[in-house]
PDB file of N, CA and C in Angstrom:
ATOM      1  N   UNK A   1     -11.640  -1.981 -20.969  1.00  0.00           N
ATOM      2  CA  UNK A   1     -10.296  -1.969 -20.501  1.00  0.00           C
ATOM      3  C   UNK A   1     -10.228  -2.555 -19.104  1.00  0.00           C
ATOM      4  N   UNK A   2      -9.308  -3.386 -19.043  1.00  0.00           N
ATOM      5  CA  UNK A   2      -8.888  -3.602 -17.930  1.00  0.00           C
ATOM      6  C   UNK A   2      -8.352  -2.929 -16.701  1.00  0.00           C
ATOM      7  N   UNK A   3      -8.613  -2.416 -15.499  1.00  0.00           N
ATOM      8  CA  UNK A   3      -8.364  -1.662 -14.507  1.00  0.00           C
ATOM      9  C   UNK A   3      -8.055  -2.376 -13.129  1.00  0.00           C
ATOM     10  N   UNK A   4      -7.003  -2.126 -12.528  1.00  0.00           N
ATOM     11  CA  UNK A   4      -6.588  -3.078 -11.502  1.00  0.00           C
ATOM     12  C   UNK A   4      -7.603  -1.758 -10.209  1.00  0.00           C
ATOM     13  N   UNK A   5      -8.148  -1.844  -9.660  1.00  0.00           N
ATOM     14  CA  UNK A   5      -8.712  -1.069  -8.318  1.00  0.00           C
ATOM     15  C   UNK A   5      -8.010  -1.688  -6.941  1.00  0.00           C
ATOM     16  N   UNK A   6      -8.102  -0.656  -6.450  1.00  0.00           N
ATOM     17  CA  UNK A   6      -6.755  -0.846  -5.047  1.00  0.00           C
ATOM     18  C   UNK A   6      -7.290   0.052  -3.859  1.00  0.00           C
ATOM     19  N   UNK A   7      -8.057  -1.091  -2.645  1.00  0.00           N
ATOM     20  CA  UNK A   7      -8.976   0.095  -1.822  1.00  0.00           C
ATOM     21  C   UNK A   7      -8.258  -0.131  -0.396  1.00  0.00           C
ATOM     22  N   UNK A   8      -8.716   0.891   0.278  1.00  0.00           N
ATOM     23  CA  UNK A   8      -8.073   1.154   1.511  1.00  0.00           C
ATOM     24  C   UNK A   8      -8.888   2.099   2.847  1.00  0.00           C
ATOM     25  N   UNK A   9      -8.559   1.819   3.757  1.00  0.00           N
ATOM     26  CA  UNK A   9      -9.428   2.511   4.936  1.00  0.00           C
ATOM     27  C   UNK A   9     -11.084   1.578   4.879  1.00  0.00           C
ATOM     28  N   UNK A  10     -11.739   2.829   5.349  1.00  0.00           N
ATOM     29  CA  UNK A  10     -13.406   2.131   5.508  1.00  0.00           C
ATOM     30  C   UNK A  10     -13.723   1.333   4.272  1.00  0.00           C
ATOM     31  N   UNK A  11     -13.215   1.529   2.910  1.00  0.00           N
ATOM     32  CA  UNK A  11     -13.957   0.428   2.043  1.00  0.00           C
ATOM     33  C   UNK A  11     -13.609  -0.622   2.139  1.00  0.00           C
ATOM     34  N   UNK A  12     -12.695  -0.726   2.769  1.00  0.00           N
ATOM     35  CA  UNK A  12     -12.321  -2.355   2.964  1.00  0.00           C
ATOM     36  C   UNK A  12     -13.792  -3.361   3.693  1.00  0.00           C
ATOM     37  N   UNK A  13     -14.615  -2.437   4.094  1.00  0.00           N
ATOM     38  CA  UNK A  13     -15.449  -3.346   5.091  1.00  0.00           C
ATOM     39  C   UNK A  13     -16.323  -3.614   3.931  1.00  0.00           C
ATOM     40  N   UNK A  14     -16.690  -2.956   2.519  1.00  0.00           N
ATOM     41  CA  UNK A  14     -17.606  -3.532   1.681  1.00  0.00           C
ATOM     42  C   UNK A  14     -17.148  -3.639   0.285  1.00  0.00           C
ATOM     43  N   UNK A  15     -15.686  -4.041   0.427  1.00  0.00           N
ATOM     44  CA  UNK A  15     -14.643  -4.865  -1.083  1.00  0.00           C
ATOM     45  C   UNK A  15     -13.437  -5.345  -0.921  1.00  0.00           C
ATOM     46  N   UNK A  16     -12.977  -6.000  -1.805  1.00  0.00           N
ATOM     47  CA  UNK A  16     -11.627  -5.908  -1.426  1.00  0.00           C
ATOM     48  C   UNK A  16     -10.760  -5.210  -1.631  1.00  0.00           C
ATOM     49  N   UNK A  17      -9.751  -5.625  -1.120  1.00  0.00           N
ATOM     50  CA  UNK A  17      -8.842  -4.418  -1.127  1.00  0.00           C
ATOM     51  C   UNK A  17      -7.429  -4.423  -2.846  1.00  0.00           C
ATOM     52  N   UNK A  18      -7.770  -5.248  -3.312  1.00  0.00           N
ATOM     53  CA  UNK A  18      -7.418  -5.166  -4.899  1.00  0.00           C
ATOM     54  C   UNK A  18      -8.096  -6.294  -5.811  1.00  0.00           C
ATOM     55  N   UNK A  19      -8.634  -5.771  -6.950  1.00  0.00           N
ATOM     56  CA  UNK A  19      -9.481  -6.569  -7.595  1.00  0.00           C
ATOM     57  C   UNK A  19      -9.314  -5.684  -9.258  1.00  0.00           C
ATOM     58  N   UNK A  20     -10.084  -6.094 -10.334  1.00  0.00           N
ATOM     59  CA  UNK A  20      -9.615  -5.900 -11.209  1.00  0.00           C
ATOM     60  C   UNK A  20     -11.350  -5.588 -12.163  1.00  0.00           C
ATOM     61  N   UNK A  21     -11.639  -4.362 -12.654  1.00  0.00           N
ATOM     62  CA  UNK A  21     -13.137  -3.748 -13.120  1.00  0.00           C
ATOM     63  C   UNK A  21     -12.665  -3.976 -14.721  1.00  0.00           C
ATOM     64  N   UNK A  22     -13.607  -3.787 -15.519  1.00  0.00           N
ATOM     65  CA  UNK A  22     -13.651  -2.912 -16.786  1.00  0.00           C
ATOM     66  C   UNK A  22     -14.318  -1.831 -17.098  1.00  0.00           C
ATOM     67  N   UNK A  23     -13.659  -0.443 -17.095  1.00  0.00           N
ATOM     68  CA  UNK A  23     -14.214   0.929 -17.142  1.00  0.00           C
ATOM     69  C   UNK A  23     -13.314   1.452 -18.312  1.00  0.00           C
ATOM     70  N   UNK A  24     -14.287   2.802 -18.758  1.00  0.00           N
ATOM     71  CA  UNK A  24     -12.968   3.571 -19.612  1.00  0.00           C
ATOM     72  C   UNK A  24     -12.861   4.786 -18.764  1.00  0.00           C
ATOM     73  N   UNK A  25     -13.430   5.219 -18.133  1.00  0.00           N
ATOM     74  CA  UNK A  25     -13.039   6.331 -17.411  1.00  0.00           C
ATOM     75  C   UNK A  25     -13.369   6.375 -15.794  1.00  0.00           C
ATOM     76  N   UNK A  26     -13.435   7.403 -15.045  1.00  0.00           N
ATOM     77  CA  UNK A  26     -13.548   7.267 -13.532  1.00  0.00           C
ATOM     78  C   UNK A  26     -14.736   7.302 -13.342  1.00  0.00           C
ATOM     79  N   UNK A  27     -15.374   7.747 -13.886  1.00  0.00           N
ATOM     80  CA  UNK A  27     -16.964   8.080 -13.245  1.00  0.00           C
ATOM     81  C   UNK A  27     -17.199   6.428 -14.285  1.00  0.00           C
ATOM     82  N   UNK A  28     -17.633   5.776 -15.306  1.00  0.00           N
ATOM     83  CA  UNK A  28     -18.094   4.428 -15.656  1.00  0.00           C
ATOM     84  C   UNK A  28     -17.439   3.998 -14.210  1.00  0.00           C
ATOM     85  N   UNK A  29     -16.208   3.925 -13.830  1.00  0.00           N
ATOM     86  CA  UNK A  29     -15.260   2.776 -12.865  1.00  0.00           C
ATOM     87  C   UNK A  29     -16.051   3.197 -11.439  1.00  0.00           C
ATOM     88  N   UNK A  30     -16.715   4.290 -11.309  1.00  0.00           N
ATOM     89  CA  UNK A  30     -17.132   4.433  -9.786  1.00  0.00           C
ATOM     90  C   UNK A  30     -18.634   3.523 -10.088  1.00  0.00           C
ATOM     91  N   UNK A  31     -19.457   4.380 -11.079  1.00  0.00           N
ATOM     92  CA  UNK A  31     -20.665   3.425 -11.532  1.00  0.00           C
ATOM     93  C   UNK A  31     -20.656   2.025 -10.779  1.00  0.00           C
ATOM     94  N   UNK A  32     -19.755   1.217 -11.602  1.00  0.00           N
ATOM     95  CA  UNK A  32     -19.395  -0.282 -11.688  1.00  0.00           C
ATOM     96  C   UNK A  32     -19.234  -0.921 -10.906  1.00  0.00           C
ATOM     97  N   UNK A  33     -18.662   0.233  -9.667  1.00  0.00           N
ATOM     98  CA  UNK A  33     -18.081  -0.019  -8.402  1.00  0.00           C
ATOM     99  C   UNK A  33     -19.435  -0.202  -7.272  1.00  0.00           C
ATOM    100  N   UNK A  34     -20.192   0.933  -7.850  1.00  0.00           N
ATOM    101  CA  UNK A  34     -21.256   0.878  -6.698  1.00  0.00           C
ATOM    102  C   UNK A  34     -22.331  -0.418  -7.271  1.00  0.00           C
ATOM    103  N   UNK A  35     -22.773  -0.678  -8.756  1.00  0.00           N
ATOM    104  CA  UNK A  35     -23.529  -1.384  -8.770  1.00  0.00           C
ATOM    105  C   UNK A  35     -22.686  -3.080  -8.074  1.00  0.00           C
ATOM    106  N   UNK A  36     -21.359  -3.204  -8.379  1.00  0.00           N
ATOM    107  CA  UNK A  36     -21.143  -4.097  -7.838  1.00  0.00           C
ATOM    108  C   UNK A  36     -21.112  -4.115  -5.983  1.00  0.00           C
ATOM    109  N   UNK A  37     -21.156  -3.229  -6.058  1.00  0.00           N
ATOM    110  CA  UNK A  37     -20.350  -3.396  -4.114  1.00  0.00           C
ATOM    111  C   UNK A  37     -21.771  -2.097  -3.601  1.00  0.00           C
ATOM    112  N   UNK A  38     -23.088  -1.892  -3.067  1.00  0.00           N
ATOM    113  CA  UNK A  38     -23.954  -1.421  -3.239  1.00  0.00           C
ATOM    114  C   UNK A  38     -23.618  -0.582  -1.682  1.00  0.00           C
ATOM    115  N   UNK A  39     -22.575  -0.973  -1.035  1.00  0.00           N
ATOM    116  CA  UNK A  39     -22.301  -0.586   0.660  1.00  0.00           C
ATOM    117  C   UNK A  39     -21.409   0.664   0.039  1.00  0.00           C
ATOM    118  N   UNK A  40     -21.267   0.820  -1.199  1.00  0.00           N
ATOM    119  CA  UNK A  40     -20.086   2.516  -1.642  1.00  0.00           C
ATOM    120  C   UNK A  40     -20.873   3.241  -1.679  1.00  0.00           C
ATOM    121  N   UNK A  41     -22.056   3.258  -2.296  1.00  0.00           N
ATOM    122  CA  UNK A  41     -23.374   4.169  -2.864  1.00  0.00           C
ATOM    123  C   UNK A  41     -23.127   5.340  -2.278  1.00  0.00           C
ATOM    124  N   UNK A  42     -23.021   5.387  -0.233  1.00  0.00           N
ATOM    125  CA  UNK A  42     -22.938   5.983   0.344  1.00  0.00           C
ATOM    126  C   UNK A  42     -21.447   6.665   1.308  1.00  0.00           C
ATOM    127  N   UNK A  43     -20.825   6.306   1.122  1.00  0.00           N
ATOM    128  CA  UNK A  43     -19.185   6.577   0.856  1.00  0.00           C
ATOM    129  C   UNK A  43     -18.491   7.640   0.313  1.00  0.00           C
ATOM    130  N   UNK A  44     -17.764   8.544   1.054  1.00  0.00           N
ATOM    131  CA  UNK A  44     -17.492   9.794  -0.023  1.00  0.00           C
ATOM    132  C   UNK A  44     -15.528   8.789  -0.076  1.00  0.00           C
ATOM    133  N   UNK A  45     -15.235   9.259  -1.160  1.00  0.00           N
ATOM    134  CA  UNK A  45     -14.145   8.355  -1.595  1.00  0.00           C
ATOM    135  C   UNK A  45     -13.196   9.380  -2.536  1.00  0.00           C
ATOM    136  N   UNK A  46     -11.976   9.524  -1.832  1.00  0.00           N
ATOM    137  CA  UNK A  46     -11.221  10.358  -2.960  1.00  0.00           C
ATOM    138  C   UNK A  46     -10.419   9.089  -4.141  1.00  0.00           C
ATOM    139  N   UNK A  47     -10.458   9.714  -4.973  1.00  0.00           N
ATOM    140  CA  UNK A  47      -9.775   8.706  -6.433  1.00  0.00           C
ATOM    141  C   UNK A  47      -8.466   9.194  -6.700  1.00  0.00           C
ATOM    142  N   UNK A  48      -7.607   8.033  -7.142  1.00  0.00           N
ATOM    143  CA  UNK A  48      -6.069   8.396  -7.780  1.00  0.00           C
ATOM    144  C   UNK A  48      -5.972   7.413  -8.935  1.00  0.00           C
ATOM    145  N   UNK A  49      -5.581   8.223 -10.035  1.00  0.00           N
ATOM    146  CA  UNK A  49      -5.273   7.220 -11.107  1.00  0.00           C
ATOM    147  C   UNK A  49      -3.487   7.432 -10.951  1.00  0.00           C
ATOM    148  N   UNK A  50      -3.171   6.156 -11.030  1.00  0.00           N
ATOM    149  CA  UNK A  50      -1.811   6.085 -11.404  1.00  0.00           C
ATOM    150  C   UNK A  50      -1.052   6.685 -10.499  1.00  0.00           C
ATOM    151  N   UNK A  51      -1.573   6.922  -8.824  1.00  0.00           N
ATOM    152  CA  UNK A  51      -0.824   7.668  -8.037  1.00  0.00           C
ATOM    153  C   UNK A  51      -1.558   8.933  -8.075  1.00  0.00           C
ATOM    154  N   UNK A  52      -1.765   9.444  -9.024  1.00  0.00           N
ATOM    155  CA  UNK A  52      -2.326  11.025  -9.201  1.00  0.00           C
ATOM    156  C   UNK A  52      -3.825  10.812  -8.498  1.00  0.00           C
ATOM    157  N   UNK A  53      -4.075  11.540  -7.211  1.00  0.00           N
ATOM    158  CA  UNK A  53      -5.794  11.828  -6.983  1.00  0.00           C
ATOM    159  C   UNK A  53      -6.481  13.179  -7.795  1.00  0.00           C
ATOM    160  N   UNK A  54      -7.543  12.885  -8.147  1.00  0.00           N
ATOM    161  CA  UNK A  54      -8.168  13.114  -9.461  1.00  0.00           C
ATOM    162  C   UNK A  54      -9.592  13.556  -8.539  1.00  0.00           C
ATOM    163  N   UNK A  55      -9.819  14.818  -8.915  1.00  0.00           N
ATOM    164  CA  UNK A  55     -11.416  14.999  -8.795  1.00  0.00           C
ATOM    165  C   UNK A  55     -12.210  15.459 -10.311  1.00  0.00           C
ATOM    166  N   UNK A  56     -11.365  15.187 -11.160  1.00  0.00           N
ATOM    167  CA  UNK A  56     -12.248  15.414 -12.750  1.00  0.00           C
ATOM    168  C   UNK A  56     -12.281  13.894 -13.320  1.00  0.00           C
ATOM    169  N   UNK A  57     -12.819  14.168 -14.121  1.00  0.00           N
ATOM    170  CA  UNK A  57     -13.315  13.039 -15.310  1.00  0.00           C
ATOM    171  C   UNK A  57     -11.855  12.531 -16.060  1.00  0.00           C
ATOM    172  N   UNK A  58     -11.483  11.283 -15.529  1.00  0.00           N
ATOM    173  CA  UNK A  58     -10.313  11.045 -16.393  1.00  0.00           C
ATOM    174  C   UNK A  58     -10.407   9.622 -17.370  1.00  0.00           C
ATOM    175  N   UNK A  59      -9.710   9.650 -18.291  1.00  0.00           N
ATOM    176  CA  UNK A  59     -10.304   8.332 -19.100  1.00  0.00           C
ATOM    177  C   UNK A  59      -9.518   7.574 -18.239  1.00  0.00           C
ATOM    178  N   UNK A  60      -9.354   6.557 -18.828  1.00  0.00           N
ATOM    179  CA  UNK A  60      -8.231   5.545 -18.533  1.00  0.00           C
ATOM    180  C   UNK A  60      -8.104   4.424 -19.480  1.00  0.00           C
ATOM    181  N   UNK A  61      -6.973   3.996 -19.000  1.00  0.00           N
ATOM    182  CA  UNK A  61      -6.245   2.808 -20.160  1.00  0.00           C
ATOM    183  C   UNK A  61      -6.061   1.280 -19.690  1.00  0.00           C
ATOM    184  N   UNK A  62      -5.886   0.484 -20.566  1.00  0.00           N
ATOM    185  CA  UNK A  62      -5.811  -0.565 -19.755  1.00  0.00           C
ATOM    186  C   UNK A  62      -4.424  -0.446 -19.272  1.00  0.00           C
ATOM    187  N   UNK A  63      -4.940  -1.579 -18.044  1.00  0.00           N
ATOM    188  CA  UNK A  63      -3.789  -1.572 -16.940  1.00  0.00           C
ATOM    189  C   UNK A  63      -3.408  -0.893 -15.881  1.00  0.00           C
ATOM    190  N   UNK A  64      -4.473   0.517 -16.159  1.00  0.00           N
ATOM    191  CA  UNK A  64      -3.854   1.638 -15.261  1.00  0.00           C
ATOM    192  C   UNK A  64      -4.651   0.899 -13.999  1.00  0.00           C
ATOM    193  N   UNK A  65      -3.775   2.048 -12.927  1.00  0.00           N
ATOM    194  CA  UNK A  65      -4.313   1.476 -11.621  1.00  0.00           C
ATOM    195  C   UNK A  65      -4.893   2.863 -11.103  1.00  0.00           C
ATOM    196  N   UNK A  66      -6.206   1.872 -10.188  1.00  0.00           N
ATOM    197  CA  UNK A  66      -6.885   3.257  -9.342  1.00  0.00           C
ATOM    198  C   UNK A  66      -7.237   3.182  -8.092  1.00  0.00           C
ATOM    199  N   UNK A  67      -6.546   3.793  -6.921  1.00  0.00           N
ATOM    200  CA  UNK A  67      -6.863   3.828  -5.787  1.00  0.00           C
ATOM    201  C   UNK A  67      -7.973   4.081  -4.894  1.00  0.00           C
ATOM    202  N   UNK A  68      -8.924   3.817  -4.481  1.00  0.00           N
ATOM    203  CA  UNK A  68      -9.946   4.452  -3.580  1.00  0.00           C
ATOM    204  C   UNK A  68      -9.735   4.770  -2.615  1.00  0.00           C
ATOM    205  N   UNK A  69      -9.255   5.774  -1.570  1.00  0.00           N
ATOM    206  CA  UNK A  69      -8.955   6.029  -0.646  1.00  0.00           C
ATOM    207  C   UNK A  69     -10.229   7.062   0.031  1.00  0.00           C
ATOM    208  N   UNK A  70      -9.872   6.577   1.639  1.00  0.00           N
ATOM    209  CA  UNK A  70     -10.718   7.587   2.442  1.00  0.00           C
ATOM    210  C   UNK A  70     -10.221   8.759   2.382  1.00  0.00           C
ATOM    211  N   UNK A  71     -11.326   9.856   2.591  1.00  0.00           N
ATOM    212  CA  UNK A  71     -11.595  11.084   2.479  1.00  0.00           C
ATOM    213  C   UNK A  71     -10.312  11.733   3.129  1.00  0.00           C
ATOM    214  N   UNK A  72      -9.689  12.834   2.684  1.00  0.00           N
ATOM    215  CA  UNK A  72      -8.602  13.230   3.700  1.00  0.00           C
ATOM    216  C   UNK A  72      -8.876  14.805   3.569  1.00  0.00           C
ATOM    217  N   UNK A  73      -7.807  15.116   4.434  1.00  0.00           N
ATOM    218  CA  UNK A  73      -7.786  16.901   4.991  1.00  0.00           C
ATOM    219  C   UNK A  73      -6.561  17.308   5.221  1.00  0.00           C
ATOM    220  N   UNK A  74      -5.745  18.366   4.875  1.00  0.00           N
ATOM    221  CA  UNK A  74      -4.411  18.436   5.214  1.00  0.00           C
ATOM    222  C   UNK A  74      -4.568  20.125   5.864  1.00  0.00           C
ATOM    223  N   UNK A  75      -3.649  20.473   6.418  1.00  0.00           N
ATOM    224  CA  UNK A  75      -3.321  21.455   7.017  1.00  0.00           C
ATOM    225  C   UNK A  75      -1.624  21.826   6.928  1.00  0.00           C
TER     226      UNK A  75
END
């Protein structure tokens, strides 16, 4: 499936900032991510599919979109 990826903050220094993977779920799409781009390996990275940030295992579909964003903290 086709997956549009959409990064922001510190990963910008080791991808770009929208590009397009083939994964079926988040953990294959992080995989894919690090063997391609090897500077994430070490990166803690929160995920959003479709807007929604996600810390479980989500499939995905083509087309959907997934954000990588830096780590955050709210109060």
């Amino acid at each position: 499936m086709k997956i549009k990826v959409r990064a922001f903050g510190p990963l910008l220094d080791v991808m770009e900032s929208e590009f397009f993977v083939e994964a079926s779920d988040t953990k294959a799409l992080v995989d894919v991510l690090i063997q391609q781009f090897p500077g994430m390996a070490d990166r803690k990275i929160a995920v959003a599919v479709n807007g929604k940030i996600t810390n479980t295992l989500v499939k995905l579909q083509d087309q959907d979109t997934v954000a990588l964003l830096p780590p955050y903290s709210g109060g």
